[in-house]
Protein backbone atom coordinates (compact mmCIF):
# COMPACT_ATOMS: atom_id res chain seq x y z
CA UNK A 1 13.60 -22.42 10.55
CA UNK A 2 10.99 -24.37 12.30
CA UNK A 3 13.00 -24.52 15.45
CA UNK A 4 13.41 -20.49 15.19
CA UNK A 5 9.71 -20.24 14.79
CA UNK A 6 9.40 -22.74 17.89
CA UNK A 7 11.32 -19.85 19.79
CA UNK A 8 9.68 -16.70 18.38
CA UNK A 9 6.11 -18.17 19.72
CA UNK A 10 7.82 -19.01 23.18
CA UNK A 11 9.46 -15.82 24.20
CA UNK A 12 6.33 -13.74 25.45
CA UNK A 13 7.37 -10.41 24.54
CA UNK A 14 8.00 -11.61 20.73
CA UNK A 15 4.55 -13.60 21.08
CA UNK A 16 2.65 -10.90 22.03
CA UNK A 17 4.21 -9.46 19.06
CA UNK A 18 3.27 -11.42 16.68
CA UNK A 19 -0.16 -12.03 17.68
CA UNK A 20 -0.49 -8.33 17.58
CA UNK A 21 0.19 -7.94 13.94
CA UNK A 22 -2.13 -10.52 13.03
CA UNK A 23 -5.23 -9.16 14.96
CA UNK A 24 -4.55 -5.93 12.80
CA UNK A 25 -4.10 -7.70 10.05
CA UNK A 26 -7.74 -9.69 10.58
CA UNK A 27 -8.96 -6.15 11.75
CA UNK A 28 -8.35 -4.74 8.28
CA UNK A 29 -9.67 -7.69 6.24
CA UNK A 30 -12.86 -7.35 8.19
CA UNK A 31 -12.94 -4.10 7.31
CA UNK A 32 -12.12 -4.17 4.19
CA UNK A 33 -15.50 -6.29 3.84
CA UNK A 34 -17.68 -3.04 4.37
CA UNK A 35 -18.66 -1.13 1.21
CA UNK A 36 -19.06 2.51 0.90
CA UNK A 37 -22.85 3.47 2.16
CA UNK A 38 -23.99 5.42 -1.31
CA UNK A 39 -23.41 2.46 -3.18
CA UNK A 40 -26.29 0.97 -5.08
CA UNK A 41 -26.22 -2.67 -3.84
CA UNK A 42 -27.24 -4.22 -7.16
CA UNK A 43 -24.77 -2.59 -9.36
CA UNK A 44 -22.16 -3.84 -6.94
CA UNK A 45 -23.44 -7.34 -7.13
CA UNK A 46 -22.76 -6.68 -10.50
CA UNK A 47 -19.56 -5.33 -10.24
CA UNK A 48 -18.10 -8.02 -7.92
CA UNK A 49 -19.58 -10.82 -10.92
CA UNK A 50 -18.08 -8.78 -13.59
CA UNK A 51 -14.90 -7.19 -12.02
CA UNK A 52 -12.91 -4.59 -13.31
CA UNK A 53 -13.05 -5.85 -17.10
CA UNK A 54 -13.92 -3.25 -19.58
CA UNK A 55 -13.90 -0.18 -17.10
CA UNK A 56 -11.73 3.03 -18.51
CA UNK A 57 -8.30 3.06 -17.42
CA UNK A 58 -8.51 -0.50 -16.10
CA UNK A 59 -4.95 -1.30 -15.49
CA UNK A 60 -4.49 1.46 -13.11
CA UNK A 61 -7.48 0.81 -10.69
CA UNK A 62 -6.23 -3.02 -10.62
CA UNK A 63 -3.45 -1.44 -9.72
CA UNK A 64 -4.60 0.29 -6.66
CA UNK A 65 -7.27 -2.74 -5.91
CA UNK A 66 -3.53 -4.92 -5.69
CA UNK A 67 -2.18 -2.79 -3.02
CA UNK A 68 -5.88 -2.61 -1.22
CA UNK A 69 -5.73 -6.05 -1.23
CA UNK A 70 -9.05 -6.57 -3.30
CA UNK A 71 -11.38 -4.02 -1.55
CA UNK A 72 -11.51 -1.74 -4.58
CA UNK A 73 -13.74 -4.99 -6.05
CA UNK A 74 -15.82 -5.00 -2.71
CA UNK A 75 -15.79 -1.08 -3.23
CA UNK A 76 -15.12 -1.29 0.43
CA UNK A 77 -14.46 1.91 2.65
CA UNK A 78 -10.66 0.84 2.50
CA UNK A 79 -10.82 0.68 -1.63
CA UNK A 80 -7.42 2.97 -1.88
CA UNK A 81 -5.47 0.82 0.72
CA UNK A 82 -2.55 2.44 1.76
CA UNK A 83 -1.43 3.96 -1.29
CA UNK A 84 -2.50 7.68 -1.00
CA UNK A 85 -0.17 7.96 1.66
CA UNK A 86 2.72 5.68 -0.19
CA UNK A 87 2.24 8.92 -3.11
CA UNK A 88 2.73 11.27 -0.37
CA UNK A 89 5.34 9.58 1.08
CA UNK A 90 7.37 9.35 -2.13
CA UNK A 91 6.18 13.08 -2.92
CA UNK A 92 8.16 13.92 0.01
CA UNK A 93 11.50 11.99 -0.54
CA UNK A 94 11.58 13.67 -3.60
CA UNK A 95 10.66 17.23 -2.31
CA UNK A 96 13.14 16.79 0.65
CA UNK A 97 16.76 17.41 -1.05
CA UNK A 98 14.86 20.34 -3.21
CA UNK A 99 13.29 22.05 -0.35
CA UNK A 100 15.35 24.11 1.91
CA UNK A 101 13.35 23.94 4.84
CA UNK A 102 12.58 19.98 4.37
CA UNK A 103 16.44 19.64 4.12
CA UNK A 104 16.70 21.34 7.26
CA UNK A 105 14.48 18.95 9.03
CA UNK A 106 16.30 16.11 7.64
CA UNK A 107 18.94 16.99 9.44
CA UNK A 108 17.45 17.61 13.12
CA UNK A 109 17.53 14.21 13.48
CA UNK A 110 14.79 12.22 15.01
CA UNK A 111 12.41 15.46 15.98
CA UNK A 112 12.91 16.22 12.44
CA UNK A 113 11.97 13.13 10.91
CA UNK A 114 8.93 13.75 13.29
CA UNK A 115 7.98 16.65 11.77
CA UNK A 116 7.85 15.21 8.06
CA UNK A 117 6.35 12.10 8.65
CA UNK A 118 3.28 14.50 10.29
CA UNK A 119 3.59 16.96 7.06
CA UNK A 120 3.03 13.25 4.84
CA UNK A 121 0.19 12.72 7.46
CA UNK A 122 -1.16 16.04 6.15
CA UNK A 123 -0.62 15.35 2.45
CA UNK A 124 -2.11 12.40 2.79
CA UNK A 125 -5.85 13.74 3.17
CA UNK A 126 -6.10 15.92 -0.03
CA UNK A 127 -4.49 13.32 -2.23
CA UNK A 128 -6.80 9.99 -0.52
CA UNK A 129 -10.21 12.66 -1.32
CA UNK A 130 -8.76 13.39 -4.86
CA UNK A 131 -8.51 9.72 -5.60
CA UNK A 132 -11.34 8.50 -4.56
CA UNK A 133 -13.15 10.74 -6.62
CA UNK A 134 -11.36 9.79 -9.90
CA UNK A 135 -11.42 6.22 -9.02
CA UNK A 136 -15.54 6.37 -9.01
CA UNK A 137 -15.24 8.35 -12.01
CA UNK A 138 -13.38 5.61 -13.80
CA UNK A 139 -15.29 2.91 -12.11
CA UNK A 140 -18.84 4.94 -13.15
CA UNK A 141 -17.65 4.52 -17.18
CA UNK A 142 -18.18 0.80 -16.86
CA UNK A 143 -20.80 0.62 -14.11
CA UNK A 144 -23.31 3.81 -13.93
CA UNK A 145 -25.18 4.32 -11.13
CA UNK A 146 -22.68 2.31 -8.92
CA UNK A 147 -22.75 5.52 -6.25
CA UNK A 148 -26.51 7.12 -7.26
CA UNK A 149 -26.20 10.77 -7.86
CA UNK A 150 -22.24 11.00 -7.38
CA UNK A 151 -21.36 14.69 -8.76
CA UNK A 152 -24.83 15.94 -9.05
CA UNK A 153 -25.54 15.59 -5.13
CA UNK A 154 -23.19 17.53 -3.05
CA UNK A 155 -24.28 15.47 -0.21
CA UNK A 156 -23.88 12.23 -1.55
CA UNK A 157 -20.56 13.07 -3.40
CA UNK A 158 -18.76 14.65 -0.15
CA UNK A 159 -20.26 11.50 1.98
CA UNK A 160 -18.64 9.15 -0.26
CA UNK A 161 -15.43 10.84 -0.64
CA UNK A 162 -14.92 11.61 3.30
CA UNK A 163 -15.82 7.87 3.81
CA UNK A 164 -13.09 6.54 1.42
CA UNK A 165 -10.51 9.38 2.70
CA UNK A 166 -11.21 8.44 6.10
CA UNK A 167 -11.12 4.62 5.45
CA UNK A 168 -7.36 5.69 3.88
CA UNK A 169 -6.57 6.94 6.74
CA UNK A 170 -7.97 4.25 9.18
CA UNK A 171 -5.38 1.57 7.36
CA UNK A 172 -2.38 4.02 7.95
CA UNK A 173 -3.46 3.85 11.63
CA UNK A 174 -3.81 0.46 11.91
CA UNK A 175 -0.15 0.12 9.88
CA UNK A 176 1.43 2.76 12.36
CA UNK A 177 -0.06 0.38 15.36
CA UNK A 178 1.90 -2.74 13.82
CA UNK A 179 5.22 -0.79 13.76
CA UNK A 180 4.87 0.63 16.96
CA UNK A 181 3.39 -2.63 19.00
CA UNK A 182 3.65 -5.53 16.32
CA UNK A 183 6.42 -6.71 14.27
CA UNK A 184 7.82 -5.04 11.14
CA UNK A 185 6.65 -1.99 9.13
CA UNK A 186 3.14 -1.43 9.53
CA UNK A 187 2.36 -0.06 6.21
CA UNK A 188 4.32 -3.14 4.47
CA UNK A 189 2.88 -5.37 6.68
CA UNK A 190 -1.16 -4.04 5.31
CA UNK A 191 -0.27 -4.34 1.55
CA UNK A 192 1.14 -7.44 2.41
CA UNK A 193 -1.20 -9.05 3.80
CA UNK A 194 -3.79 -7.62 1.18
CA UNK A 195 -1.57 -9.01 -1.71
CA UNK A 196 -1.33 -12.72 -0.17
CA UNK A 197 -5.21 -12.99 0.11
CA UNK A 198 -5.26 -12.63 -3.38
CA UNK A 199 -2.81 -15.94 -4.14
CA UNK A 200 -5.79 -18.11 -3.34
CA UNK A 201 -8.31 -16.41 -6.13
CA UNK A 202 -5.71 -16.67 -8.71
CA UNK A 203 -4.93 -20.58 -7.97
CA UNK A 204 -8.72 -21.31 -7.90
CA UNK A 205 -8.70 -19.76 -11.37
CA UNK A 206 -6.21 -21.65 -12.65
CA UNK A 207 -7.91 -24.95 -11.24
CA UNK A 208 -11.20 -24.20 -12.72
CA UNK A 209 -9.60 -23.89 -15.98
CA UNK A 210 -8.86 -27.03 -15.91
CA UNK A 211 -4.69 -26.25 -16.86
CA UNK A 212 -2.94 -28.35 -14.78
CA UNK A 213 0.22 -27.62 -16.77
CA UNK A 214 0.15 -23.85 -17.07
CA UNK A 215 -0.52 -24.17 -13.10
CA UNK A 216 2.68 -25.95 -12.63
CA UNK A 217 4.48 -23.35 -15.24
CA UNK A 218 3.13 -20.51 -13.26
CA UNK A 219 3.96 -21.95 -10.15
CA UNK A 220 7.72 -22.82 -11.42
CA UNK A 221 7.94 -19.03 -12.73
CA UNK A 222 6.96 -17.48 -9.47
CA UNK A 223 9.40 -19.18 -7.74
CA UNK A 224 12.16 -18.48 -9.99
CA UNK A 225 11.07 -15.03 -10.24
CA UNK A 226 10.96 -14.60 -6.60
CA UNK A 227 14.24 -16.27 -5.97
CA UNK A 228 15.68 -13.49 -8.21
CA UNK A 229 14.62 -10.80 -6.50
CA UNK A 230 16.11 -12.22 -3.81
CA UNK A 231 19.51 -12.09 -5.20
CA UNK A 232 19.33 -8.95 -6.54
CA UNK A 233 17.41 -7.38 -3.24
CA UNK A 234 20.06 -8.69 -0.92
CA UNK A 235 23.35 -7.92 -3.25
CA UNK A 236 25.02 -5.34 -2.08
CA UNK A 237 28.87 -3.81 -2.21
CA UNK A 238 30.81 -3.58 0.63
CA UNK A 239 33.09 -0.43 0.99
CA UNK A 240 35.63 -0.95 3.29
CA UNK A 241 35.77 2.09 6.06
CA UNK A 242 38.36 2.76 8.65
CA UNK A 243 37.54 5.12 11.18
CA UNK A 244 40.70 6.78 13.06
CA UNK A 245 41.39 6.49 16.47
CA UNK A 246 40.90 9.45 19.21
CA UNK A 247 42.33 9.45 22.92
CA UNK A 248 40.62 11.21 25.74
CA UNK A 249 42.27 11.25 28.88
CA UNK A 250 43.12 7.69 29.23
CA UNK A 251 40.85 6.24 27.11
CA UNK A 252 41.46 5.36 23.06
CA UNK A 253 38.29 5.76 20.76
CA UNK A 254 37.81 4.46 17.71
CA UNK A 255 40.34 2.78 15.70
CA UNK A 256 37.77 -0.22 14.59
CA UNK A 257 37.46 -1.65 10.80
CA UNK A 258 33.75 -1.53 8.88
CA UNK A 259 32.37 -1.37 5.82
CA UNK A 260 29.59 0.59 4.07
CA UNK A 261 26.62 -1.76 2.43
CA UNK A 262 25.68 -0.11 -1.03
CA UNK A 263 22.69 -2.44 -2.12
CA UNK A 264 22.17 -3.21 -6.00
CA UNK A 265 18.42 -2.26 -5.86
CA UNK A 266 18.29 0.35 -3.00
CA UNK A 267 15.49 1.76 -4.70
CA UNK A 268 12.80 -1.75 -3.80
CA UNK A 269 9.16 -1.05 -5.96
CA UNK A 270 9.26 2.74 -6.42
CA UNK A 271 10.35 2.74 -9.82
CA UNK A 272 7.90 0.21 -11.11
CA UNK A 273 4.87 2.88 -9.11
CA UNK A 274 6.12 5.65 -11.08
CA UNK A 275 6.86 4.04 -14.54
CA UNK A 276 2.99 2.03 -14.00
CA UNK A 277 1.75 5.11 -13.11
CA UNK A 278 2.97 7.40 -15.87
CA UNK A 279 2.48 4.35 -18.84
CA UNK A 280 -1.13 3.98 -17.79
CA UNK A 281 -1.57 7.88 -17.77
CA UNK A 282 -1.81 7.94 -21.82
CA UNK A 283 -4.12 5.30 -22.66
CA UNK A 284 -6.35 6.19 -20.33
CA UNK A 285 -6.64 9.62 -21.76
CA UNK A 286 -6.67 8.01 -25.06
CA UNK A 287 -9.79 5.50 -23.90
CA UNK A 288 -11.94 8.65 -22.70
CA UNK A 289 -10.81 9.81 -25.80
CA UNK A 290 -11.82 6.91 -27.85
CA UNK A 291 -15.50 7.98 -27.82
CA UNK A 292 -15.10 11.23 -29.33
CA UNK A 293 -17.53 12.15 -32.10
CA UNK A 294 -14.86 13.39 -34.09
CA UNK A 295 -13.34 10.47 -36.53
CA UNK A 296 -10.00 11.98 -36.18
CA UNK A 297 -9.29 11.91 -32.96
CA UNK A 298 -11.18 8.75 -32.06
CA UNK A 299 -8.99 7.14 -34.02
CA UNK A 300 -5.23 8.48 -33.04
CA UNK A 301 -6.79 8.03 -29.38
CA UNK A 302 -7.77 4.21 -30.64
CA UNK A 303 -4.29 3.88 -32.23
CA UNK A 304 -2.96 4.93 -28.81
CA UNK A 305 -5.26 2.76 -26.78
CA UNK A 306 -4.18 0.09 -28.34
CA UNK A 307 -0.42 0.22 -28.25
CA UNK A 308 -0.40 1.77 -24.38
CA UNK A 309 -2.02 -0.94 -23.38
CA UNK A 310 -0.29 -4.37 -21.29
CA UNK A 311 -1.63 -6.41 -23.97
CA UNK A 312 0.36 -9.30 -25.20
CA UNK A 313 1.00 -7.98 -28.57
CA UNK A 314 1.25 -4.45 -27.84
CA UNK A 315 5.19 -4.88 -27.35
CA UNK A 316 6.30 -0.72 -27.97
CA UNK A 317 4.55 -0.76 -24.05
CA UNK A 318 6.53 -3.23 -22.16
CA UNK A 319 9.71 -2.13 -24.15
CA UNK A 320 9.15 1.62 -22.95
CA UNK A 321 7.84 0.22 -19.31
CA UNK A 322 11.53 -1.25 -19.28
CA UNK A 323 13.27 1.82 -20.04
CA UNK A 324 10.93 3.75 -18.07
CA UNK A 325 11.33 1.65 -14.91
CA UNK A 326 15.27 1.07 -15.35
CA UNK A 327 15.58 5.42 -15.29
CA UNK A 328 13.24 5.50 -12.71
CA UNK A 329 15.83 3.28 -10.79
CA UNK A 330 18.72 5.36 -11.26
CA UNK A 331 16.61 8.99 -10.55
CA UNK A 332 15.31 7.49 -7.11
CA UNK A 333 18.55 6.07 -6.10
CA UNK A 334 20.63 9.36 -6.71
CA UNK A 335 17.73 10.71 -4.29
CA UNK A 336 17.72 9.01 -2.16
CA UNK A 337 21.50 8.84 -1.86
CA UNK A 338 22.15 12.53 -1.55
CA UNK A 339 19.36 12.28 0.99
CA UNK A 340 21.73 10.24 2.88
CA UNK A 341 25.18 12.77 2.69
CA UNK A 342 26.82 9.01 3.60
CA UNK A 343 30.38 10.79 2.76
CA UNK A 344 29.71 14.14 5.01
CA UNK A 345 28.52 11.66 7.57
CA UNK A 346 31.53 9.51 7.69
CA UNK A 347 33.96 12.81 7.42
CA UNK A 348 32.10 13.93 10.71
CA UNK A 349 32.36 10.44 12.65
CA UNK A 350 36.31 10.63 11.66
CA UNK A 351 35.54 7.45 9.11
CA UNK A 352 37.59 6.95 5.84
CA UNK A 353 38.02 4.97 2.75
CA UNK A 354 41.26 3.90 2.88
CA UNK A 355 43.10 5.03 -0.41
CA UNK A 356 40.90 8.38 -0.61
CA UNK A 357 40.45 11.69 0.75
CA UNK A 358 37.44 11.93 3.32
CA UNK A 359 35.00 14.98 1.64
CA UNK A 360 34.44 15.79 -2.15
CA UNK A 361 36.47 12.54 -3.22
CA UNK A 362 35.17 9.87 -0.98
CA UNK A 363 31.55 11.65 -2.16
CA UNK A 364 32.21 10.72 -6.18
CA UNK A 365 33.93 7.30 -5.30
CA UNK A 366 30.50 6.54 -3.69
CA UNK A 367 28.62 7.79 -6.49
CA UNK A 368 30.77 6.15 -9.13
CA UNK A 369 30.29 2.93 -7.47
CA UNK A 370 26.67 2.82 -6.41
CA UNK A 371 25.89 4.01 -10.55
CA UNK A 372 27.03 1.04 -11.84
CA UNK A 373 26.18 -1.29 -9.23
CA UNK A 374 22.41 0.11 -9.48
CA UNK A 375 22.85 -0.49 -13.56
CA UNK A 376 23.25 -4.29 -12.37
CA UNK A 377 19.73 -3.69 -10.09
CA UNK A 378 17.73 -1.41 -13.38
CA UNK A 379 17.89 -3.84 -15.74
CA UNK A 380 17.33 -6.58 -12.54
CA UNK A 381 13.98 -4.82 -11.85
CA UNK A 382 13.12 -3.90 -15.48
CA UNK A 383 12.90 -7.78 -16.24
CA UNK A 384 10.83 -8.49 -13.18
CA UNK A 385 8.84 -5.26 -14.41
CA UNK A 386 7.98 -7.10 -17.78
CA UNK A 387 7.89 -10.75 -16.73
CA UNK A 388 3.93 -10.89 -16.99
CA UNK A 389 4.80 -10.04 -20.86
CA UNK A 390 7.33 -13.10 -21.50
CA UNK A 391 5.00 -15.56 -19.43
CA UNK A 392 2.25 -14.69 -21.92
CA UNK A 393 4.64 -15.21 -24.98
CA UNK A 394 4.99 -18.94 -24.12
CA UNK A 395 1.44 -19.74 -23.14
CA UNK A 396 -1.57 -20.57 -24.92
CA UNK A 397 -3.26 -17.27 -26.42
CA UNK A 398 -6.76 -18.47 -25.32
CA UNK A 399 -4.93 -19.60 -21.71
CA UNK A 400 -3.34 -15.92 -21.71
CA UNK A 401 -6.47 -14.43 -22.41
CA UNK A 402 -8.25 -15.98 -19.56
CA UNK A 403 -6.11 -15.77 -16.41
CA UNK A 404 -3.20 -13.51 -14.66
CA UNK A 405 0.01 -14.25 -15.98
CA UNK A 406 1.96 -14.41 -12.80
CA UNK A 407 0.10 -15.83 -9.28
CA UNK A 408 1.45 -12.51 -8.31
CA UNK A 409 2.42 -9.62 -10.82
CA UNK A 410 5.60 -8.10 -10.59
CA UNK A 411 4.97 -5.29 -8.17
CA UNK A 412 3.29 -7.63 -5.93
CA UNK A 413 6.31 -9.76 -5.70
CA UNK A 414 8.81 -7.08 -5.19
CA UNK A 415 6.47 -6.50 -2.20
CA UNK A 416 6.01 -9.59 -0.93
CA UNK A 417 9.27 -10.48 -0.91
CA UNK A 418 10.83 -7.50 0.15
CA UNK A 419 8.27 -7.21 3.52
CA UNK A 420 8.73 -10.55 3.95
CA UNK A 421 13.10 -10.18 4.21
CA UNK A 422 12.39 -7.57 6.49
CA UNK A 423 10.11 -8.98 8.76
CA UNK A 424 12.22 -11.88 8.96
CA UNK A 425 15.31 -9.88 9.66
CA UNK A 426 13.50 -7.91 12.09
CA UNK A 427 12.85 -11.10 14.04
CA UNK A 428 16.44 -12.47 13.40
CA UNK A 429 17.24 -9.96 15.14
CA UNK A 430 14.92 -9.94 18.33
CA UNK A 431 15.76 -14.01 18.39
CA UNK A 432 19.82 -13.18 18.55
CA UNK A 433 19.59 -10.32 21.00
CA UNK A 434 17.96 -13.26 23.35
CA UNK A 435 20.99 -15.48 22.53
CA UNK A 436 18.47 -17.99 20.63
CA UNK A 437 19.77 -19.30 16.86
CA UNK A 438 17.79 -17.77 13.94
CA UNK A 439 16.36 -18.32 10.59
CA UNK A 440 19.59 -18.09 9.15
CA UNK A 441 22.96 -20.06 9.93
């Protein structure tokens, strides 16, 4: 590996590369440093002392400050990250099998997929302005004033929301320059790097603890948590295809043996966005809630607070966040497989499964299979999902209380890891086509 590193740095195309990607990627943390110009400086001082402890619906903003790679706690410009247009880009896998004129686009090939990654583009605005308006909302329960006269001065509330939106926007730019001049997928490449700056924090607050031991545990963990995602990201079933042979003139086409990859978790950190998302969504109703005057529903909203919350005790929430995230896995999959028309594909390259019909049967073999191979990747993803809840079950309560369970939680290791294989793939690749060895023997 050090040897293949040796070669990436000498080859200057791959160099340049690299270098590239991490200008952008120092580009964006400097950025990411610049907070939003209506906020009142001392409340933020504040804020960054305090963090995000106590603010209504809590767990979804850290949510969104993980992906922005901690510039929701600088309430930077860049506070949303990347992930208004990761919504819009799921919004649209979904919407493209449904929608005629989507489907149609699919299929035009490259032009096509032109045309829907600019509709995403476009998608992207109205959802980055909405969310930056209900993250200051839920930031404002914990911290009034933060952004003086937000909602009651047009001038200051449309200044603040264009900034954020635009700051959105700026980090999809500067993820679409990585994939077009750097190396690997822009947009992974900025939550990535925002995620890794956080390992340091989250160490440091272990150390000042003074836990050596729970260090070590959490350390061990991570590593065994990572290395099964590794397994269960890379697993895949080969389907043996045979594709017939065709003669032209003088020339024979064709004829060549292949196989079809159909990975175990195909669907990589979707269904943990969606299940996060829509757990969060009732107890943070049910905290707003919470303050009602009437005694009634303060308290079913309390009762609901409490139990739709990723506390440690509060076990009906991971148990539903498993089952939530393992359906989620098979939904996306079946998406994104029809998406794919993998058996109408192979019919029109003159490919077959040898044993089957080419069409409507080859089509339900492929579904049959990649069902209960992804059953295999659900319940893979749904114990990744609810890791942060086991850790906590074997630590100290006052420990538990005090830190993050995992250095990284579970979405931020399916991340991680997941850019990280493809990055290093990406430059496996580049290395070969040069005739140098790789990464991997």
């Amino acid at each position: 590996m050090i040897e293949a590193t040796k070669n990436a740095f000498l080859l200057p195309d791959l160099r340049r590369k690299i270098i590239f990607t991490l200008l952008i990627l120092v580009v964006y943390r400097a950025v990411s440093q610049i907070p939003v110009p209506t906020v009142d400086s001392v409340i933020l001082s504040e804020f960054l002392t305090m963090g995000l402890a106590g603010a209504q619906g809590q767990e979804i903003v850290e949510f969104i400050n993980l992906l922005a790679g901690g510039a929701l706690l600088q309430f930077s410009v860049l506070a949303m990250g990347v992930y208004p247009y990761i919504t819009a880009s799921i919004i649209m896998q979904l919407l493209t099998p449904m929608v005629p004129y989507f489907e149609e686009l699919a299929k035009e090939g490259e032009q096509g997929r032109n045309k829907i990654t600019q509709y995403t583009y476009w998608m992207t605005v109205p959802l980055a302005a909405v969310q930056a308006y209900g993250q200051i909302i839920l930031i404002q329960q914990a911290f009034p004033g933060i952004v003086p006269n937000f909602g009651s001065s047009v001038i200051v509330t449309l200044t603040t929301i264009f900034s954020m939106t635009a700051g959105s926007m700026f980090a999809v730019w500067l993820g679409e320059q990585i994939t077009e001049s750097g190396v690997g997928n822009g947009v992974s490449i900025i939550i990535f790097g925002g995620i890794v700056t956080e390992l340091p924090r989250r160490i440091w607050q272990l150390i000042q603890l003074g836990e050596v031991v729970p260090l070590l545990a959490f350390t061990f963990i991570t590593v065994l948590t990572i290395l099964a995602i590794v397994v269960f990201s890379e697993g895949q079933r080969r389907i043996p295809v045979q594709y017939g042979r065709r003669v032209r003139g003088t020339k024979v086409y064709g004829g060549q043996s292949t196989h079809v990859p159909l990975k175990v978790n195909s669907s990589g950190m979707i269904p943990l966005i969606f299940a996060q998302s829509l757990m969060i969504f009732p107890g943070s109703i049910a905290a707003f809630l919470a303050t009602s005057s009437n005694t009634t529903v303060a308290s079913i909203a309390n009762f609901i607070a409490q139990w739709f919350s990723p506390t440690l005790y509060a076990w009906p929430y991971w148990i539903m966040y498993f089952v939530m995230v393992a359906l989620f896995t098979f939904f996306y999959t079946d998406v994104t497989f029809k998406n794919q028309r993998l058996a109408e594909n192979l019919q029109r390259q003159g490919g077959f499964i040898p044993g089957l019909r080419p069409g409507k049967i080859t089509n339900e073999f492929l579904i049959t299979v990649l069902r209960r191979i992804t059953l295999v990747g659900a319940v893979c993803l749904g114990a990744v999902a609810v890791s942060p809840w086991v850790v906590q079950l074997f630590i100290p309560t006052g420990v538990a209380g005090q830190i993050d369970t995992l250095l990284i939680n579970s979405a931020g290791l399916l991340i991680v890891v997941g850019v990280a294989l493809d990055t290093m793939k990406q430059l496996e690749s580049q290395l070969l086509m040069r005739k140098y060895e790789g990464f991997i023997k």
